[in-house]
Protein backbone atom coordinates (compact mmCIF):
# COMPACT_ATOMS: atom_id res chain seq x y z
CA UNK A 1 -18.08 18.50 11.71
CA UNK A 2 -17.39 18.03 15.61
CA UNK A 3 -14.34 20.48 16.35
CA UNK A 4 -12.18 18.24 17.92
CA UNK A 5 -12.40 16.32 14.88
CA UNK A 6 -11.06 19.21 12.54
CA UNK A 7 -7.26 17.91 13.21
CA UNK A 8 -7.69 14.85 11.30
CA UNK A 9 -9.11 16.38 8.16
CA UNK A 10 -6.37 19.00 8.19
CA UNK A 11 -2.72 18.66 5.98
CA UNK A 12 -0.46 17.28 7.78
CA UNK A 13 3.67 17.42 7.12
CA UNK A 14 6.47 15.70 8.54
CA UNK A 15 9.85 16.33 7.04
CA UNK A 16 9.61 16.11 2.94
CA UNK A 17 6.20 14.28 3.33
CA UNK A 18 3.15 16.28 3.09
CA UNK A 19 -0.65 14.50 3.54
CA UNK A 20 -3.69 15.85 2.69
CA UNK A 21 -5.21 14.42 6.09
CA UNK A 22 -4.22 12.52 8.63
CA UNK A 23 -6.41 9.34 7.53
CA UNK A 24 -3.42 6.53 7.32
CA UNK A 25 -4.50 3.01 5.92
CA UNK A 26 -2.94 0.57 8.02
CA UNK A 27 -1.10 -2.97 6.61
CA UNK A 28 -3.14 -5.78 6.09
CA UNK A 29 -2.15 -9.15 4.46
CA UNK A 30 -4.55 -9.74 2.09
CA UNK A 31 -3.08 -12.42 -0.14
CA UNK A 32 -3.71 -10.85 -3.66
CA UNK A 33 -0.82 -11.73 -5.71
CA UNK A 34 -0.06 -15.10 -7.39
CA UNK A 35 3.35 -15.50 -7.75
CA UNK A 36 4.29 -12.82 -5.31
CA UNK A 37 3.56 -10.44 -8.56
CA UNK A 38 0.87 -7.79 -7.66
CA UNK A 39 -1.58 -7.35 -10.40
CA UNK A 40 -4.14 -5.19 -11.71
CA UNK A 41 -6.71 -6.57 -8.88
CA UNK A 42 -4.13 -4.67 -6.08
CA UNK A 43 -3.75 -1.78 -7.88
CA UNK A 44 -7.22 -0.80 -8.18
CA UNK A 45 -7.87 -2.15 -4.72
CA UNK A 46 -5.25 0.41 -3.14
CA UNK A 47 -6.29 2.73 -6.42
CA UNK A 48 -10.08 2.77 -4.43
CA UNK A 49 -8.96 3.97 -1.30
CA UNK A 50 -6.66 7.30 -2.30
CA UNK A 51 -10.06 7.89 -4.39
CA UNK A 52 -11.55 7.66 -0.88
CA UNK A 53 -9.32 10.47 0.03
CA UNK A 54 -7.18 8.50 2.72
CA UNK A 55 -4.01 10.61 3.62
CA UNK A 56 -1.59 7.75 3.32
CA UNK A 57 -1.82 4.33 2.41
CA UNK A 58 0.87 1.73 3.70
CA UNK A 59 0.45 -1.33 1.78
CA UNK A 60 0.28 -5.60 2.88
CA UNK A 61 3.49 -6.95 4.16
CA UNK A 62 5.94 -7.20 1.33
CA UNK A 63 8.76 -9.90 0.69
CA UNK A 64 11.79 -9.17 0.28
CA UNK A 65 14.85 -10.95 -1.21
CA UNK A 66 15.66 -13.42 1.69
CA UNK A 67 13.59 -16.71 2.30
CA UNK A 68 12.65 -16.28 5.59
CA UNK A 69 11.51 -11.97 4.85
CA UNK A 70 7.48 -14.45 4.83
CA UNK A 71 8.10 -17.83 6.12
CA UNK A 72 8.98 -19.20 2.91
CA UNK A 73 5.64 -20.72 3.48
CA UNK A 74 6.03 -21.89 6.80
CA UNK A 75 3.02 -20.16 8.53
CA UNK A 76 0.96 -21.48 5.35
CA UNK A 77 0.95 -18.14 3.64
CA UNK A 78 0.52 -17.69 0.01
CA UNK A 79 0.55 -15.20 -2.99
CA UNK A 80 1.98 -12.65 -0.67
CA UNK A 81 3.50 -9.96 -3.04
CA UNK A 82 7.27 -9.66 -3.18
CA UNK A 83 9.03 -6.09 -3.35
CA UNK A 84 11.98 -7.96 -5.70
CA UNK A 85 12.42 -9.23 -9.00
CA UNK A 86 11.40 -7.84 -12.19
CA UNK A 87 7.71 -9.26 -12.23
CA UNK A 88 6.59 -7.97 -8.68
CA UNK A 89 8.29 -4.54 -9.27
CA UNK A 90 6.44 -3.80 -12.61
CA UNK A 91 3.47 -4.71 -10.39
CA UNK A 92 4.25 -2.18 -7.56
CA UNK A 93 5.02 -0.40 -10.13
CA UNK A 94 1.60 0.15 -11.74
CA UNK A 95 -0.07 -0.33 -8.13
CA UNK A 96 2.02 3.34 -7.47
CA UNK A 97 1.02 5.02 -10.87
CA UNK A 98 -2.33 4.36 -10.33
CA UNK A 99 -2.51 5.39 -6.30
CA UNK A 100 -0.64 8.33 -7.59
CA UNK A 101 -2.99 9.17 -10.36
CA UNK A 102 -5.95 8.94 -8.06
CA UNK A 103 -3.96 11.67 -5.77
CA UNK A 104 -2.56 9.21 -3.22
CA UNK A 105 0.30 8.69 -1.17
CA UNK A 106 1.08 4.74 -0.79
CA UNK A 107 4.30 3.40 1.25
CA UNK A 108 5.11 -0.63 1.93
């Protein structure tokens, strides 16, 4: 490895947070999630990349509880996933056990 590279494989902590590199997946809509309810198709998707080692993962855009948090489907946006209601938080909820099993570190 190129030394001037050796920062980004090294642990890296800010605060209470601790990463095993600095390798940070950015946010990308991807669209995944009928209903705004993330299934088992997300969860291994973000399960793959802590598997690839990344330091931190910050998932898609999220909805929250307010109509206009994704256009309410006014920029033609679909099956974004939602970060409220009992449905979509079971989801996120086995999209975190699994990033977590796999060693990972995933934020919204």
């Amino acid at each position: 490895m190129r030394e001037e590279l050796a920062a980004l494989f090294a642990e890296f902590t800010c605060g209470p947070l601790t990463l095993a590199n600095r390798f940070v997946m950015s946010p990308m809509t991807r669209q995944f999630s009928p209903g705004g309810v993330p299934g088992d198709d997300v969860a291994a998707y973000y399960t793959r990349r802590a598997m690839a080692k990344v330091g931190l993962i910050i998932t898609e855009g999220v909805g929250v509880d307010h109509r206009s948090s994704i256009g309410h489907g006014s920029m033609s946006e679909e099956n974004i996933p939602m970060l409220h209601g009992d449905a979509a938080l079971a989801g996120w909820r086995r999209v975190v056990d699994s990033v977590h099993r796999a060693g990972g570190k995933i934020i919204p």
